[in-house]
C-alpha atoms as a PDB file:
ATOM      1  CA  UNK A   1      90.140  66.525  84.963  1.00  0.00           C
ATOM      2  CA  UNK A   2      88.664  68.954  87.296  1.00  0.00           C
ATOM      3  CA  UNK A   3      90.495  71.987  88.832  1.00  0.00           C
ATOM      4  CA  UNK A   4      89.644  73.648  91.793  1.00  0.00           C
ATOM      5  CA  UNK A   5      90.704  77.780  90.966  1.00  0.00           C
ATOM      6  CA  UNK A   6      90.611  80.458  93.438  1.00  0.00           C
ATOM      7  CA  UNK A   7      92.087  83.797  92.936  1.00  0.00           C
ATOM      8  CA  UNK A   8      95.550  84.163  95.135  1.00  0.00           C
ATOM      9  CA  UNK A   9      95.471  84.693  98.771  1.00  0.00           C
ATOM     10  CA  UNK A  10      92.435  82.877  99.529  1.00  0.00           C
ATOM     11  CA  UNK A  11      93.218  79.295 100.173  1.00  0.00           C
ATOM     12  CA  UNK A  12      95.127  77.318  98.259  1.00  0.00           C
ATOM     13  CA  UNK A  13      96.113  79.634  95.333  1.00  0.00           C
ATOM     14  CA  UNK A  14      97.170  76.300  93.203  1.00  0.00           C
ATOM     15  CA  UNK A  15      94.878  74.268  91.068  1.00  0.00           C
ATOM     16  CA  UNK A  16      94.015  71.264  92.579  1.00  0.00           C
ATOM     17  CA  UNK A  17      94.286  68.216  89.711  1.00  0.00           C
ATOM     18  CA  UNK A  18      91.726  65.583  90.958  1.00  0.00           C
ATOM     19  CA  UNK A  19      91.291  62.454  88.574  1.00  0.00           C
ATOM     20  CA  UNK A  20      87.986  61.114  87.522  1.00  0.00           C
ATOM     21  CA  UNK A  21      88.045  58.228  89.240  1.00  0.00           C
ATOM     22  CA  UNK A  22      90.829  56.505  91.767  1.00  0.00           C
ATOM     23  CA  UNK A  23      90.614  53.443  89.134  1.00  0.00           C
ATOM     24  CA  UNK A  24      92.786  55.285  86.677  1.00  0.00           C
ATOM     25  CA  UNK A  25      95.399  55.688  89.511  1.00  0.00           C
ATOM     26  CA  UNK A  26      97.995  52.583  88.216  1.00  0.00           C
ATOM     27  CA  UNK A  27     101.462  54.307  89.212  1.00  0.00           C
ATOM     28  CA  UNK A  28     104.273  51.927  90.620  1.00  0.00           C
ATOM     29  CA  UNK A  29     104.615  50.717  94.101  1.00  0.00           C
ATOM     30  CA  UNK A  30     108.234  49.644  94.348  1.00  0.00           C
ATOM     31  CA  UNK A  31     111.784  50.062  92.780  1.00  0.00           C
ATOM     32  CA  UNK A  32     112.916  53.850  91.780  1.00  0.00           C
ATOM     33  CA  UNK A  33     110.290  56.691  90.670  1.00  0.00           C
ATOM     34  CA  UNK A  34     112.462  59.685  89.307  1.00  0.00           C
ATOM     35  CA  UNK A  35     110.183  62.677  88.840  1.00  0.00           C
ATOM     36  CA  UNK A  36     110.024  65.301  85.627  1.00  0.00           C
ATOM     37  CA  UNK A  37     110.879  68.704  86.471  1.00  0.00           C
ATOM     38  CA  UNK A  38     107.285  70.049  86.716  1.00  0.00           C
ATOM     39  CA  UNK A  39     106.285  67.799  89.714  1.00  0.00           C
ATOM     40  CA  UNK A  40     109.631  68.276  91.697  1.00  0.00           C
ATOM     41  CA  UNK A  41     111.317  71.323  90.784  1.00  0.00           C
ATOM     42  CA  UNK A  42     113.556  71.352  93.756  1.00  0.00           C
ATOM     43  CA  UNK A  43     115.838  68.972  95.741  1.00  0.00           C
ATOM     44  CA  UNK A  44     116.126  65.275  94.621  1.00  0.00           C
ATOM     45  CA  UNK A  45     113.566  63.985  91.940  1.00  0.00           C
ATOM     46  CA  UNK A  46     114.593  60.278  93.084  1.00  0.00           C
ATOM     47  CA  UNK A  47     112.492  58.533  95.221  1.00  0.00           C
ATOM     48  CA  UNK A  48     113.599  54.611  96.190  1.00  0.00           C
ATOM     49  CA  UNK A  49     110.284  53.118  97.133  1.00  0.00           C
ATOM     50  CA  UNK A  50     112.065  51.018  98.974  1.00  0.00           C
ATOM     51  CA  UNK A  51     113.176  53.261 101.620  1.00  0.00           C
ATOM     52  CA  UNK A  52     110.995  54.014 104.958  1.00  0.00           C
ATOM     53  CA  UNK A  53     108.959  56.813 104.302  1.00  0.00           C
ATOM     54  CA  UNK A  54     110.012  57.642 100.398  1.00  0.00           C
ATOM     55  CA  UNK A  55     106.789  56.706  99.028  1.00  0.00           C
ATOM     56  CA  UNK A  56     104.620  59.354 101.398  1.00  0.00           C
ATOM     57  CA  UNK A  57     107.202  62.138 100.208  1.00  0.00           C
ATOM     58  CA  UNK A  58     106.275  60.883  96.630  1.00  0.00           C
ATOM     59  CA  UNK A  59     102.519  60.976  96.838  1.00  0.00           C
ATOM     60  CA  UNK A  60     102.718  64.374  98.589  1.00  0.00           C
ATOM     61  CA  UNK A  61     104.642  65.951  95.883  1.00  0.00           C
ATOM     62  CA  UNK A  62     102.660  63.944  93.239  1.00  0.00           C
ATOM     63  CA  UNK A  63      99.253  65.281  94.442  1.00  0.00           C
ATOM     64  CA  UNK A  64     100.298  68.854  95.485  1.00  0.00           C
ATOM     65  CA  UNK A  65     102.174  69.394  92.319  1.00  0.00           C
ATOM     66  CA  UNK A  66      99.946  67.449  89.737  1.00  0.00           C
ATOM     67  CA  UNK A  67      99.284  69.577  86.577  1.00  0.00           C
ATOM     68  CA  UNK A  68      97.467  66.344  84.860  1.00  0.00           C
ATOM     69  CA  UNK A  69      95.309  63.462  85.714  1.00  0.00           C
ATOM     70  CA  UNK A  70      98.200  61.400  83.735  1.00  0.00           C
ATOM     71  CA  UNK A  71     100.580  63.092  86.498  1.00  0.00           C
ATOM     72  CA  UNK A  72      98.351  61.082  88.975  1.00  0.00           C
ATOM     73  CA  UNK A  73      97.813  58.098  86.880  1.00  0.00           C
ATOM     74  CA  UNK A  74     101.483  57.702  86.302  1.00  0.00           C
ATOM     75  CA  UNK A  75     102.786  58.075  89.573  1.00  0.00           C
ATOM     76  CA  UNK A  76     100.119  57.107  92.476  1.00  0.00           C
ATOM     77  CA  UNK A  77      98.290  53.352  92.952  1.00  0.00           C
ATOM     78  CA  UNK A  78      95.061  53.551  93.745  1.00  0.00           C
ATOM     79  CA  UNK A  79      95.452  50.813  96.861  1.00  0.00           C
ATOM     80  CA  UNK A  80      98.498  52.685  98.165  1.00  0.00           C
ATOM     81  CA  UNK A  81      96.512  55.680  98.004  1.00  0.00           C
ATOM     82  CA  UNK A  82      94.478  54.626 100.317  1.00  0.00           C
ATOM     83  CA  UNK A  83      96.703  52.631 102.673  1.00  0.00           C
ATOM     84  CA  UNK A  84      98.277  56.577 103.066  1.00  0.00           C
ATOM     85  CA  UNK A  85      95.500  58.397 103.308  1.00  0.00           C
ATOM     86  CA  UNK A  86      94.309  58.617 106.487  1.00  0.00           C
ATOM     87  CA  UNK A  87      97.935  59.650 108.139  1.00  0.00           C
ATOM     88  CA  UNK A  88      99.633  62.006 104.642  1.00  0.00           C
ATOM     89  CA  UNK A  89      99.474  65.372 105.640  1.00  0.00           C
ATOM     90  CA  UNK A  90      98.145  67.454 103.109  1.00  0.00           C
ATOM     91  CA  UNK A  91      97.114  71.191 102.662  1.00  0.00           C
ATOM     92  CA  UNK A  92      93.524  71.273 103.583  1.00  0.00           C
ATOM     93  CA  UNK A  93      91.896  72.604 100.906  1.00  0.00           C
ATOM     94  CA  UNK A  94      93.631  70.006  98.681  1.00  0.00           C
ATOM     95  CA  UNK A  95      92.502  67.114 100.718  1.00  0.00           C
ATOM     96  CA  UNK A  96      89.357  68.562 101.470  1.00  0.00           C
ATOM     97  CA  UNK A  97      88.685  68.398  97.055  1.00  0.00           C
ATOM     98  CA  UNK A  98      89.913  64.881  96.869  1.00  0.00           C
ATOM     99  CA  UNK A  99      87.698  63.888  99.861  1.00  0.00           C
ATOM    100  CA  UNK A 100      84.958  65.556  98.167  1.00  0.00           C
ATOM    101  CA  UNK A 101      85.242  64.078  95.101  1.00  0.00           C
ATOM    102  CA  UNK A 102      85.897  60.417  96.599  1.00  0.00           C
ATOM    103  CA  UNK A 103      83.923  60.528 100.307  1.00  0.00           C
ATOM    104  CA  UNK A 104      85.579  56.910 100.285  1.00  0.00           C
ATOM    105  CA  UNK A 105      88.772  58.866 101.227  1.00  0.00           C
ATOM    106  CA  UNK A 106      87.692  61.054 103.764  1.00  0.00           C
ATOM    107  CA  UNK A 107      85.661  57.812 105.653  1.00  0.00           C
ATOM    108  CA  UNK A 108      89.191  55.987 105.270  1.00  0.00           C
ATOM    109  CA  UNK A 109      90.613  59.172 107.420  1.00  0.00           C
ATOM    110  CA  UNK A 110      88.049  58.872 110.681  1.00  0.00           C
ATOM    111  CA  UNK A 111      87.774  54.725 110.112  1.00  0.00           C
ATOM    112  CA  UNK A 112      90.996  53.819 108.989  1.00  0.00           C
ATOM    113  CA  UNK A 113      89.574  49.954 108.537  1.00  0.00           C
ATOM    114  CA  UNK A 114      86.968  51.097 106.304  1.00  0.00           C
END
């Protein structure tokens, strides 16, 4: 696991979980994903796959609240990861580690056929 830590108020004051590779990123891609508490704290945990537009909301709480690489693992696909990529909105300091760690991610953002 790496963690990106900066001191509050300058950037994005919350670790940034990044895995160590996108390999170990297996999570589901359909049916219902119901979240633990310490990825989504607030609102509905239940997210139906199946539903337009559930599975972004997933992977953005998923890799803005990840305390783990097993919170990643458990919950994102590596394929789907990348299929999503290149439109998720993220905070930019968070996508700006992943792309850094996995330049395959930030080349899928200005060539989405890459």
């Amino acid at each position: 696991m790496t963690a990106d830590k900066r001191p509050p108020g300058q950037g994005y004051a919350k670790p940034v979980v990044v895995p160590d590779g996108l390999e170990s990123l297996t999570g589901p891609t359909t049916g219902v994903v119901v979240l633990p508490p310490h990825l989504k704290w607030s609102g509905s945990s239940r997210y139906d796959l199946g539903q337009p537009g559930r599975i972004v909301d997933l992977y953005r709480t998923v890799l803005n609240e990840a305390a783990t690489p097993e919170d990643l693992s458990q919950y994102l696909d590596r394929s789907t990861l990348l299929a999503l990529w290149p439109t998720m909105w993220l905070p930019a300091a968070l996508r700006r580690r992943w792309e850094d760690r996995f330049p395959e991610l930030g080349r899928r953002r200005h060539d989405p056929a890459a």
